[in-house]
C-alpha atoms as a PDB file:
ATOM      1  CA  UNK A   1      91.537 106.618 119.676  1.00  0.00           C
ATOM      2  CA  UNK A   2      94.766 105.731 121.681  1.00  0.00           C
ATOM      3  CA  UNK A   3      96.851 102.347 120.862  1.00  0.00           C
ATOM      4  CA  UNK A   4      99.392 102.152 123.760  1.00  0.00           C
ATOM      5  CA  UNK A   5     100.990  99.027 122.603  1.00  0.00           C
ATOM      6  CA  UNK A   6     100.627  97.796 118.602  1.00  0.00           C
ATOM      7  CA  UNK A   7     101.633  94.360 117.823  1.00  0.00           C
ATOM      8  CA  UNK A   8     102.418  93.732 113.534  1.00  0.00           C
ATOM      9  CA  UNK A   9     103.133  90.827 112.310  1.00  0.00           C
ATOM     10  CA  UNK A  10     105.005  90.869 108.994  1.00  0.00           C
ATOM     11  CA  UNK A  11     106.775  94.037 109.149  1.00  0.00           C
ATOM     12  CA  UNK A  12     107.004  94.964 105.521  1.00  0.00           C
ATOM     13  CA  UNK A  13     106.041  97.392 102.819  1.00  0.00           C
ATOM     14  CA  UNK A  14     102.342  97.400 104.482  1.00  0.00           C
ATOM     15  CA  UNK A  15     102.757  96.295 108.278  1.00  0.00           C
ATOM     16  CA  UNK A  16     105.882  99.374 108.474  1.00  0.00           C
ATOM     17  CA  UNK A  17     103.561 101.454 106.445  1.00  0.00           C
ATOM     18  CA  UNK A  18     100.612 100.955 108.809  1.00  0.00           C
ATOM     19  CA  UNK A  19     103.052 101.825 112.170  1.00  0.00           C
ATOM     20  CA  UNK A  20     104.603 104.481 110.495  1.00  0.00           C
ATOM     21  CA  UNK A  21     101.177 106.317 109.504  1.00  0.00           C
ATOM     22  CA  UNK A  22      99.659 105.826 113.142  1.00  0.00           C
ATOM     23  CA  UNK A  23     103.407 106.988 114.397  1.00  0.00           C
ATOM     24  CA  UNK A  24     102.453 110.428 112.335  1.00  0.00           C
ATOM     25  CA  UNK A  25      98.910 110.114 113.303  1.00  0.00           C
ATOM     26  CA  UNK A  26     100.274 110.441 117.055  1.00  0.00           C
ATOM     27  CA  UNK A  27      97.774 107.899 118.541  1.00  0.00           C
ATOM     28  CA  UNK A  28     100.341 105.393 118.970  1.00  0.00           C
ATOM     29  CA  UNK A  29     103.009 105.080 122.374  1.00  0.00           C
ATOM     30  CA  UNK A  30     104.589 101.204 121.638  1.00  0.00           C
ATOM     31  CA  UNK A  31     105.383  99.022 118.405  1.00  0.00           C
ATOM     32  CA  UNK A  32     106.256  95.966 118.433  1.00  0.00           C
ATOM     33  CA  UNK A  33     107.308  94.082 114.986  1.00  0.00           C
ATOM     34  CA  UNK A  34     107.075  90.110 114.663  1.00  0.00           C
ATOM     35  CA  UNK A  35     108.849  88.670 112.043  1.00  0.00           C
ATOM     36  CA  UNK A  36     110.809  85.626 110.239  1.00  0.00           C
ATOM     37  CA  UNK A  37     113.420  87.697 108.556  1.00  0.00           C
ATOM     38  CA  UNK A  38     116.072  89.605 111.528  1.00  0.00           C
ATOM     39  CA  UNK A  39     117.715  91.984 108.843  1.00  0.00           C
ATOM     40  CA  UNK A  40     114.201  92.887 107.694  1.00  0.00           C
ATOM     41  CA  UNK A  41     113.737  93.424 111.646  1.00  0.00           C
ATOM     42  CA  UNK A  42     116.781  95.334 112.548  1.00  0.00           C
ATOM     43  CA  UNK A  43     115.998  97.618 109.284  1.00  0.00           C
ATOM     44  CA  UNK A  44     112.318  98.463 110.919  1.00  0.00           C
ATOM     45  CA  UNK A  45     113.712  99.281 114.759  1.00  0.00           C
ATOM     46  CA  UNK A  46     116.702 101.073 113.056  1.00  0.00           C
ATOM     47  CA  UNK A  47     114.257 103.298 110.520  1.00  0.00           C
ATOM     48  CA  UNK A  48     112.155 103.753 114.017  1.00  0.00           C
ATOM     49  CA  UNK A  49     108.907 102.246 112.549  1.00  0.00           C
ATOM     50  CA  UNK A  50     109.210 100.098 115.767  1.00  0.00           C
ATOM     51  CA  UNK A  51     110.347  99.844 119.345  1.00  0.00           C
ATOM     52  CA  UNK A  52     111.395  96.494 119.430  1.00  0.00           C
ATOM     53  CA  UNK A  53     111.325  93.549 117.143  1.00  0.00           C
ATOM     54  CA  UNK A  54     111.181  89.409 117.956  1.00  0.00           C
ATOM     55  CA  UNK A  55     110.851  86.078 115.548  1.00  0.00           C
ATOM     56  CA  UNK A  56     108.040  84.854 118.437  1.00  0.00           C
ATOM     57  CA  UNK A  57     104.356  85.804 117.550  1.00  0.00           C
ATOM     58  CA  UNK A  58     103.381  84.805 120.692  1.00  0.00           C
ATOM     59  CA  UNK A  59     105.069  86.940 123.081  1.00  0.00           C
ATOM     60  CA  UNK A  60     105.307  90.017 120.718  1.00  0.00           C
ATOM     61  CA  UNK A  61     101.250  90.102 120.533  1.00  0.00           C
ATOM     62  CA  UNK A  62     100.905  89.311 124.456  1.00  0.00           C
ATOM     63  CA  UNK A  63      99.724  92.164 126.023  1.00  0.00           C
ATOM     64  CA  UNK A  64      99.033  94.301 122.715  1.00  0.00           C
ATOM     65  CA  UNK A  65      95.928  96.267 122.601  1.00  0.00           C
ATOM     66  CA  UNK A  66      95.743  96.111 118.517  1.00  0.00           C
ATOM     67  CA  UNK A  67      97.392  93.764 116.530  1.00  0.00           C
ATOM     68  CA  UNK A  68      97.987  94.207 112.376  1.00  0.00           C
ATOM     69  CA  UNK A  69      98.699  90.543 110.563  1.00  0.00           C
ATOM     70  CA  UNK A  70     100.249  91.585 107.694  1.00  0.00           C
ATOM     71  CA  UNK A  71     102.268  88.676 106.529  1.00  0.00           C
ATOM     72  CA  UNK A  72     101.258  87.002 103.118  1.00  0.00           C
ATOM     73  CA  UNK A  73      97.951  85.074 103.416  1.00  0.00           C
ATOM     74  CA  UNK A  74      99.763  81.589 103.491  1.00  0.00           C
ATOM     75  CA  UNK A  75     100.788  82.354 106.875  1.00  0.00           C
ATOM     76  CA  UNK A  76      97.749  83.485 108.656  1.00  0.00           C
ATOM     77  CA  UNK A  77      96.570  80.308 109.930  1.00  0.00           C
ATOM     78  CA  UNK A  78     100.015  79.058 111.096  1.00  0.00           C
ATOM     79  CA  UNK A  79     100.094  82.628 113.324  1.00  0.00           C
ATOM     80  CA  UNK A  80      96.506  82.613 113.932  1.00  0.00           C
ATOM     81  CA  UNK A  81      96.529  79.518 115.772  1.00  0.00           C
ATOM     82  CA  UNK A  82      99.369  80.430 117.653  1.00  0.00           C
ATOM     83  CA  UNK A  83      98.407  83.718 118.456  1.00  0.00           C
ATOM     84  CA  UNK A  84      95.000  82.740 119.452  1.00  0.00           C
ATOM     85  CA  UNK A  85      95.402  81.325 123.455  1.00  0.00           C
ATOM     86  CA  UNK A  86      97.660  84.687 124.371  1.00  0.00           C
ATOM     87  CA  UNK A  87      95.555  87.643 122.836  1.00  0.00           C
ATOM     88  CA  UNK A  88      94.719  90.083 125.380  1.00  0.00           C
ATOM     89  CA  UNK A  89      90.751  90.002 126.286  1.00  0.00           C
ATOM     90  CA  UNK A  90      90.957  93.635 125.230  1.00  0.00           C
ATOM     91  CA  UNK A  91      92.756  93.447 121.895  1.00  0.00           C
ATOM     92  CA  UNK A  92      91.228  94.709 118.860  1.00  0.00           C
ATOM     93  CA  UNK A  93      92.900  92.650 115.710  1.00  0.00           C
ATOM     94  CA  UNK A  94      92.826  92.761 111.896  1.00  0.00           C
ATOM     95  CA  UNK A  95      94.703  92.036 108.765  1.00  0.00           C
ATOM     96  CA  UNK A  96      96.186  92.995 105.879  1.00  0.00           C
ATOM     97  CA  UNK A  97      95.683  90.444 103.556  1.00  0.00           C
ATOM     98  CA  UNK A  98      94.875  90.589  99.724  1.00  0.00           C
ATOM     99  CA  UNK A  99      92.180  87.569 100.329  1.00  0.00           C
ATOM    100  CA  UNK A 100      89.771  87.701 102.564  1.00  0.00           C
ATOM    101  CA  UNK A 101      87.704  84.122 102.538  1.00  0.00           C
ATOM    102  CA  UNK A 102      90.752  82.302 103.332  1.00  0.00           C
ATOM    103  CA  UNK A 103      91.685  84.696 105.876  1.00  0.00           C
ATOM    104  CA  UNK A 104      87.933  83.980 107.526  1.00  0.00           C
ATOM    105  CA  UNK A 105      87.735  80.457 107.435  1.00  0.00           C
ATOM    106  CA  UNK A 106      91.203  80.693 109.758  1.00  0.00           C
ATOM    107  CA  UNK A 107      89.607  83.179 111.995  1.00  0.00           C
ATOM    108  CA  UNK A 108      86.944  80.759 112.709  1.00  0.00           C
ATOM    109  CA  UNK A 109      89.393  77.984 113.639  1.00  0.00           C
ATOM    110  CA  UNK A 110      92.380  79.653 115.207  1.00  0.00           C
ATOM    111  CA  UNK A 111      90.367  82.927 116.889  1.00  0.00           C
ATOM    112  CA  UNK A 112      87.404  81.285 118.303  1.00  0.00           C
ATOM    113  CA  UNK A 113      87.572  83.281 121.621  1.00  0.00           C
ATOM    114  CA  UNK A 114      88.999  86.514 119.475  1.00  0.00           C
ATOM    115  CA  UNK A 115      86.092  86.494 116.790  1.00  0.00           C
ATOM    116  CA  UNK A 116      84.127  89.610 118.084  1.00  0.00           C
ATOM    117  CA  UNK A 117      87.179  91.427 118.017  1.00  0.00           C
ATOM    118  CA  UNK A 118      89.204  90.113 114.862  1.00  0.00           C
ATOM    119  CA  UNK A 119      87.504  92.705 111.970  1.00  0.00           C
ATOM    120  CA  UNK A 120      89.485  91.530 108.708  1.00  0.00           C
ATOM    121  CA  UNK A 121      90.666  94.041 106.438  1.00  0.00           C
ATOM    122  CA  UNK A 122      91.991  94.759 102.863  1.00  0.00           C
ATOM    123  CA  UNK A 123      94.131  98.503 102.043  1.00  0.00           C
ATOM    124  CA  UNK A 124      94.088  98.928  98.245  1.00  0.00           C
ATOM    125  CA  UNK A 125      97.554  99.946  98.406  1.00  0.00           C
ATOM    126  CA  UNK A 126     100.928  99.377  97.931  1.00  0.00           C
ATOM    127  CA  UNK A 127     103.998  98.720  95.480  1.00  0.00           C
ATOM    128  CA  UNK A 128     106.025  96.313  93.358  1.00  0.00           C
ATOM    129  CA  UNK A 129     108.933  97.478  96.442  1.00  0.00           C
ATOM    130  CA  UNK A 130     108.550  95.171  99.904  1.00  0.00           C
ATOM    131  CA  UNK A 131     109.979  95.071 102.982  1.00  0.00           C
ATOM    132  CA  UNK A 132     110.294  97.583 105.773  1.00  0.00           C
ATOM    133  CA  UNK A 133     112.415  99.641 104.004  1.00  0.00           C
ATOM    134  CA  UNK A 134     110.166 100.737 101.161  1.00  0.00           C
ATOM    135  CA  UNK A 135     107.007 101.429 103.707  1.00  0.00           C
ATOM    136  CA  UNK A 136     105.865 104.995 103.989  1.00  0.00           C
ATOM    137  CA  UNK A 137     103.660 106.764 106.722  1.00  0.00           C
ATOM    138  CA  UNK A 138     101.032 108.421 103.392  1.00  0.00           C
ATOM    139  CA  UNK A 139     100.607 104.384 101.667  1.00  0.00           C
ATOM    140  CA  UNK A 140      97.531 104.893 102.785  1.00  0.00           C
ATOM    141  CA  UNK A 141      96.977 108.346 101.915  1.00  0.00           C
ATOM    142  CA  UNK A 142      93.108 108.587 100.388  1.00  0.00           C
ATOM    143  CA  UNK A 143      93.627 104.906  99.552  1.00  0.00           C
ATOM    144  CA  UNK A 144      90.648 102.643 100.004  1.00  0.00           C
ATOM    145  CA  UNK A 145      90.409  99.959 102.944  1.00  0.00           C
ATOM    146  CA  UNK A 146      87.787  96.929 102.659  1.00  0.00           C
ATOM    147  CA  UNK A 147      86.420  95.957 105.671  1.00  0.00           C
ATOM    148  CA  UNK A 148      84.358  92.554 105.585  1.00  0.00           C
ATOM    149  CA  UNK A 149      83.484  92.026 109.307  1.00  0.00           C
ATOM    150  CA  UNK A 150      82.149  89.095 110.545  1.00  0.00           C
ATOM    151  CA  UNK A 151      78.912  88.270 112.470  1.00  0.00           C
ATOM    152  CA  UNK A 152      80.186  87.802 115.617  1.00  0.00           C
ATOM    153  CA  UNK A 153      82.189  91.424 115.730  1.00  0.00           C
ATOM    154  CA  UNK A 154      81.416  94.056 117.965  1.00  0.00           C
ATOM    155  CA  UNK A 155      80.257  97.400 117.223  1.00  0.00           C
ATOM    156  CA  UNK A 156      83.669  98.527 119.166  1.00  0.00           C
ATOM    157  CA  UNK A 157      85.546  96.688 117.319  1.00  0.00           C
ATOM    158  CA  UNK A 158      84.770  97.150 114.243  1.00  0.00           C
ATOM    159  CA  UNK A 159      84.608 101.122 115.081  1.00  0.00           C
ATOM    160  CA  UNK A 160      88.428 100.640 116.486  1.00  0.00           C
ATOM    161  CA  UNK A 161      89.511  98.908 113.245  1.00  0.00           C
ATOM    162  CA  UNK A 162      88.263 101.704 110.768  1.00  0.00           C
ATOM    163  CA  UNK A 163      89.324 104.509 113.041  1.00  0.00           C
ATOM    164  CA  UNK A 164      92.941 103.021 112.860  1.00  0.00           C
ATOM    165  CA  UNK A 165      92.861 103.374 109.069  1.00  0.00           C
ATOM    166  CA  UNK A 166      91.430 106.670 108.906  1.00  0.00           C
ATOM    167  CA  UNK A 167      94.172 107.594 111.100  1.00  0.00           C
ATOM    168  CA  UNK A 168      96.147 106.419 108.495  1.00  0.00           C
ATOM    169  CA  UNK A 169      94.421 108.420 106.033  1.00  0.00           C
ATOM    170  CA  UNK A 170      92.320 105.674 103.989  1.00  0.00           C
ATOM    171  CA  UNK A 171      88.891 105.879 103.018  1.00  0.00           C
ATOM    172  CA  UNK A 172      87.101 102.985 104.890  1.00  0.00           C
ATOM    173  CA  UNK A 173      84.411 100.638 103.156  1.00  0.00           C
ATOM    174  CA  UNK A 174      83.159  97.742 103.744  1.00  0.00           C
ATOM    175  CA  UNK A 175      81.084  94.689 101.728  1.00  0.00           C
ATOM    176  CA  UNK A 176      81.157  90.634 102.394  1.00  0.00           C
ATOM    177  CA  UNK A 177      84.198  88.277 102.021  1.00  0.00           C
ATOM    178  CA  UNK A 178      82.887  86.423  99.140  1.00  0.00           C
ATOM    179  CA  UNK A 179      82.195  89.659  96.964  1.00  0.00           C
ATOM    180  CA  UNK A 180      85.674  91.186  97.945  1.00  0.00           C
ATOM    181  CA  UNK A 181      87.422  87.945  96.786  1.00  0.00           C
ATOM    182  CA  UNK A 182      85.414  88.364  93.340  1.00  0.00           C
ATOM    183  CA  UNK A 183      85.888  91.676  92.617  1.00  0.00           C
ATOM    184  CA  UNK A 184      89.778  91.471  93.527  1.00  0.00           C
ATOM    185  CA  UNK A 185      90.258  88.451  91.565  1.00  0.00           C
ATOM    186  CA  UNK A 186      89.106  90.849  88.388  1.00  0.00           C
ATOM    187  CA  UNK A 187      91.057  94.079  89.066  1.00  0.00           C
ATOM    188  CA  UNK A 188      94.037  92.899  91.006  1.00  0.00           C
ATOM    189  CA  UNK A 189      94.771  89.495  91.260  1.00  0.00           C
ATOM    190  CA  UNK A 190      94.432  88.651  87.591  1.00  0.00           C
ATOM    191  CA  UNK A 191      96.012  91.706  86.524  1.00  0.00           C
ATOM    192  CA  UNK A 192      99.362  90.456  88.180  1.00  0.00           C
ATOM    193  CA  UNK A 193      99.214  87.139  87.022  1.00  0.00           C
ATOM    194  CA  UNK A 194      98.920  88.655  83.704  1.00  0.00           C
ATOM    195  CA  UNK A 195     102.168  90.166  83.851  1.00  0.00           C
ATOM    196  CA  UNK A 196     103.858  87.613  85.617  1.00  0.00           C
ATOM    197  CA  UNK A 197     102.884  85.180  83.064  1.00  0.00           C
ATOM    198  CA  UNK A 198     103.919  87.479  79.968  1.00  0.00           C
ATOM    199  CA  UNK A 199     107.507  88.050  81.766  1.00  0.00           C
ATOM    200  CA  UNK A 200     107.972  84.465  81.703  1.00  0.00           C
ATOM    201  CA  UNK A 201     106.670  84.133  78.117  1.00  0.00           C
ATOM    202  CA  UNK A 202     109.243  86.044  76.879  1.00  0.00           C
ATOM    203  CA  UNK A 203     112.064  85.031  79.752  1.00  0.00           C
ATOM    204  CA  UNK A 204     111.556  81.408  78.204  1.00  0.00           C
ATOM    205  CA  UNK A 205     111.979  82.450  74.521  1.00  0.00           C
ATOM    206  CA  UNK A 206     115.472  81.625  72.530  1.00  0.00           C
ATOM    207  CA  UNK A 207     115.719  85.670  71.785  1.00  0.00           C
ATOM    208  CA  UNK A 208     114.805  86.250  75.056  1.00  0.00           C
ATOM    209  CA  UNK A 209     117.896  88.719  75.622  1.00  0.00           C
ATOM    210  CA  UNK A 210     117.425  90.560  72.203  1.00  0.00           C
ATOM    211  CA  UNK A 211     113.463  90.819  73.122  1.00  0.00           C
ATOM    212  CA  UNK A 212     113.899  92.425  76.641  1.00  0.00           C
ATOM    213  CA  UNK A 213     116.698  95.041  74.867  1.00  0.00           C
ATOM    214  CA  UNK A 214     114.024  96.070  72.683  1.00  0.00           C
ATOM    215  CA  UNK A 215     111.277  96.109  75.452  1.00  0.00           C
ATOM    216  CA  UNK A 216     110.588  99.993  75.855  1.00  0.00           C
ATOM    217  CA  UNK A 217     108.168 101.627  78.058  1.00  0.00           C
ATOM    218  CA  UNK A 218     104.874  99.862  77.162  1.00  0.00           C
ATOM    219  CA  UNK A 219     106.170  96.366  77.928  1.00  0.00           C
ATOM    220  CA  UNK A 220     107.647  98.153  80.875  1.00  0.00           C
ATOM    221  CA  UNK A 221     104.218  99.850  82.483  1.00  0.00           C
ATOM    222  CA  UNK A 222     102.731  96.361  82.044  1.00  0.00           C
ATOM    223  CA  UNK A 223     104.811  94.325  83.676  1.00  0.00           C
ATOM    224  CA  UNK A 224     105.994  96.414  86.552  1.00  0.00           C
ATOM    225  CA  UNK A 225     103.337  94.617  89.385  1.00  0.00           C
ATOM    226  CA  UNK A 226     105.820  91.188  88.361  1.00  0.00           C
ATOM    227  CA  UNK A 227     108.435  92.581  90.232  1.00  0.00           C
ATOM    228  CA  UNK A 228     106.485  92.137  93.625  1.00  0.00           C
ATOM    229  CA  UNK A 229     106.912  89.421  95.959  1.00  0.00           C
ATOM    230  CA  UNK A 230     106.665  86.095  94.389  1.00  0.00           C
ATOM    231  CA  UNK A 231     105.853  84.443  97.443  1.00  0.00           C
ATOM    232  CA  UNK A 232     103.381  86.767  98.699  1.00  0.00           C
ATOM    233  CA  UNK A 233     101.476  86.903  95.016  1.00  0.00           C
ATOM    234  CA  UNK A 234     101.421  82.681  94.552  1.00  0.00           C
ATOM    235  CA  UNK A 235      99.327  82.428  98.268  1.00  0.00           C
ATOM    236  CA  UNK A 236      97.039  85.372  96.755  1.00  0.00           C
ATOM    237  CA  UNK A 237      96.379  83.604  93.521  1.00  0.00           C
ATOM    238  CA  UNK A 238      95.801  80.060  95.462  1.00  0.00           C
ATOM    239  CA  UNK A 239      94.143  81.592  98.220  1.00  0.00           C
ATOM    240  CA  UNK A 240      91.924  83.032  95.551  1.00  0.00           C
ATOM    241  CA  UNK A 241      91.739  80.632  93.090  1.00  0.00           C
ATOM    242  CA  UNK A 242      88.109  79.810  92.231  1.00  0.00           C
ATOM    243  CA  UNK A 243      87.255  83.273  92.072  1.00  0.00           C
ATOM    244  CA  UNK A 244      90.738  83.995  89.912  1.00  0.00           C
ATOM    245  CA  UNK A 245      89.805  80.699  87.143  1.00  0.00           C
ATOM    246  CA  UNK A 246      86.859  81.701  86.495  1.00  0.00           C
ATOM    247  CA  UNK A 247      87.897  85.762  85.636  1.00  0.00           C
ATOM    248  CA  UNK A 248      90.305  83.817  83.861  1.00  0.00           C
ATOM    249  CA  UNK A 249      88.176  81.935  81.561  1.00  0.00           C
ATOM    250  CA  UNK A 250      86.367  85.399  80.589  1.00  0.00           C
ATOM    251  CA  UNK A 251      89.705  86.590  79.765  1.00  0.00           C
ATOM    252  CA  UNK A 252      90.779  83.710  77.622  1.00  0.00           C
ATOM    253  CA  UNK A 253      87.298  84.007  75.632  1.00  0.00           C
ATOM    254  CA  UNK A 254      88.126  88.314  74.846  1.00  0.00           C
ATOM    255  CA  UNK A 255      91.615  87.081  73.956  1.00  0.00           C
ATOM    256  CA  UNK A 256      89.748  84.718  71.487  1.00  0.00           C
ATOM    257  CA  UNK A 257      87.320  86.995  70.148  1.00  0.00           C
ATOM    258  CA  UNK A 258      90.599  89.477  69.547  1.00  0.00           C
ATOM    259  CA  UNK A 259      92.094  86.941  67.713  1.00  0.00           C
ATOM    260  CA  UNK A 260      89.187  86.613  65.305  1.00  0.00           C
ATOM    261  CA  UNK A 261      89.060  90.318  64.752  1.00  0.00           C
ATOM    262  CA  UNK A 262      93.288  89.738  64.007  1.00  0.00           C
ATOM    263  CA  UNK A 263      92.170  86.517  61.630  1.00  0.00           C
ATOM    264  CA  UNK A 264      89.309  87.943  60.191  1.00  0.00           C
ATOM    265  CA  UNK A 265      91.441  91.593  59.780  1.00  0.00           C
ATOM    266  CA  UNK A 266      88.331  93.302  61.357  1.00  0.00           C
ATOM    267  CA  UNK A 267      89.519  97.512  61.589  1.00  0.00           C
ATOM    268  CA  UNK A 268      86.254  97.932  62.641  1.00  0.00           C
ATOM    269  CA  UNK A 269      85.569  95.353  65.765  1.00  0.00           C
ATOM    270  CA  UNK A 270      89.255  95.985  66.751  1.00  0.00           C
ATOM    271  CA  UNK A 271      88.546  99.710  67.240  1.00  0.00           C
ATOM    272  CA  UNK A 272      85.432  99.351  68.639  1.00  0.00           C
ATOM    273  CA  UNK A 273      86.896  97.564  71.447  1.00  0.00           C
ATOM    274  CA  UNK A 274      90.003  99.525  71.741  1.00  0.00           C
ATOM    275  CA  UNK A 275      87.765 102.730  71.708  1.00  0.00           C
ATOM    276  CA  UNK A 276      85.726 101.248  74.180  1.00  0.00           C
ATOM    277  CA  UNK A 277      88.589 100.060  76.723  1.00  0.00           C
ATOM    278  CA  UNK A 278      90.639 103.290  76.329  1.00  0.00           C
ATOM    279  CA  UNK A 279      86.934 105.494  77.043  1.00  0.00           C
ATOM    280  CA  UNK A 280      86.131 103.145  80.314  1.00  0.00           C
ATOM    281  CA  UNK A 281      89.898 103.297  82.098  1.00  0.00           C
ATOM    282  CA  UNK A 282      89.917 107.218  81.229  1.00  0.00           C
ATOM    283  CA  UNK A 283      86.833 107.260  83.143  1.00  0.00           C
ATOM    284  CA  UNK A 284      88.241 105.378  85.587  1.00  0.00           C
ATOM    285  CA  UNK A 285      90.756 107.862  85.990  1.00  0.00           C
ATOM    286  CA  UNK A 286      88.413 110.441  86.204  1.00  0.00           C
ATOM    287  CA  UNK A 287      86.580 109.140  88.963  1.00  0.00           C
ATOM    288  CA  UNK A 288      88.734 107.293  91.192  1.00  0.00           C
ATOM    289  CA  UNK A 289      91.876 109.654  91.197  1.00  0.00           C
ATOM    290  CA  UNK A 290      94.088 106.832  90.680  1.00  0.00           C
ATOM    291  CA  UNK A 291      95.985 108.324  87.377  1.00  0.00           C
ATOM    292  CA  UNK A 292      99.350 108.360  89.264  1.00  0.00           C
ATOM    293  CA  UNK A 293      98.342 105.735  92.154  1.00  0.00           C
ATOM    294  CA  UNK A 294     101.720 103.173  92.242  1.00  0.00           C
ATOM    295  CA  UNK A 295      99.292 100.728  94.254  1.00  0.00           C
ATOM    296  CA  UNK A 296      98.757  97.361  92.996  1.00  0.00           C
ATOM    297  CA  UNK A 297      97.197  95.538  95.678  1.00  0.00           C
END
């Protein structure tokens, strides 16, 4: 494939990632980045991940033949609709987000003309790092992509939008919205709310200070996802919120049955269930190649 002029809005750790890969793929001759942020900007055209930057969505997507939204989910429908009227007839157009129903239900009312060419997407990549200084052409690097296309999408585009990723180097596949949303809200979402929530625990503490000088590397490989973007993370976890309550409320009832093994000193349920966590993530390991994967999206 050949992208002669690449429009990305939200020009951060995934959007510069994604420019910079097809940059090294060599299918790509123009980038523009769209943003809110200039220094952000300015660091992206001065690092070369694009050719020229501008605050206006609408006139940096005019006349783009592909076009990556990559800015955090609670933004898509504000640049959706005002993207939608100047899309070029021949653009092919995806995103980046972490949520996908969301991200669908604003297709349908802001890309009504663009809908058999808007093919959403999800890269399981990334790190607690943002902005266009931390993004790197190999992210994607034998890192899965989720496509959920919708009805209405062309065989073209659809083929466009997972031949950009492989370019990239992902490993494309594809299921609905709704069972994305689920299975993310399990293995990605709640994870960082996890450790976002334990940081504050112990932030809020009286011996907060003597608690974090005593924190080592456990507390450390736990919490290291609650360094990412705030803002980006609370439209993921609202975005995704039914899905995210309800992996939340199995959670809570393990955390119960744990403390009844604690209560009830129970050696042997306790290391059953350590035994049987510590088997299935090796396993994990194993299979998925992930042992030294930074990616938490």
């Amino acid at each position: 494939m050949r992208i002669e002029r690449l429009a990305v809005v939200g020009v951060g750790l995934i959007g510069g990632s994604f420019a910079a890969a097809l940059r090294r793929a060599g299918i790509v001759d123009h980038v523009v980045g769209i943003g809110r942020g200039r220094g952000n900007l300015d660091d992206a055209l001065r690092l070369g991940i694009v050719d020229e930057i501008t605050n206006e969505p609408t006139s940096g997507v005019r006349d783009a033949d592909f076009v990556l939204l990559a800015m955090p989910v609670g933004q898509m429908g504000a640049v959706m609709e005002a993207i939608g009227p100047v899309l070029a007839p021949h653009a092919s157009v995806t995103d980046a987000g972490s949520t996908k129903r969301d991200v669908v239900t604003g297709a349908y009312l802001h890309l009504r003309s663009a809908l058999d060419r808007f093919v959403p997407a999800h890269p399981i990549a990334g790190s607690e790092k943002t902005g266009a200084a931390a993004a790197s052409a190999t992210l994607f690097v034998d890192r899965k992509v989720i496509l959920t296309p919708l009805p209405e999408n062309s065989a073209h585009a659809i083929a466009c939008v997972r031949d950009a990723w492989l370019a990239c180097g992902a490993r494309v596949t594809q299921m609905n919205a709704d069972e994305h949303d689920r299975t993310l809200g399990a293995v990605s979402h709640l994870p960082h709310l996890l450790a976002f929530a334990l940081v504050d625990l112990i932030a809020g503490r009286p011996d907060a200070e003597r608690l974090f000088g005593l924190a080592a590397g456990g507390f450390r490989d736990f919490t290291r996802i609650a360094s990412s973007s705030p803002e980006m993370w609370r439209d993921i976890c609202l975005a995704n919120r039914d899905a995210l309550r309800g992996v939340l409320v199995d959670y809570r009832q393990r955390l119960d049955e744990v403390g009844r093994m604690l209560e009830n000193a129970d050696a042997a349920a306790l290391e059953q269930l350590l035994t049987r966590a510590r088997d299935a993530r090796d396993a994990w390991l194993r299979g998925s190649g992930n042992g030294s994967n930074p990616g938490h999206r």
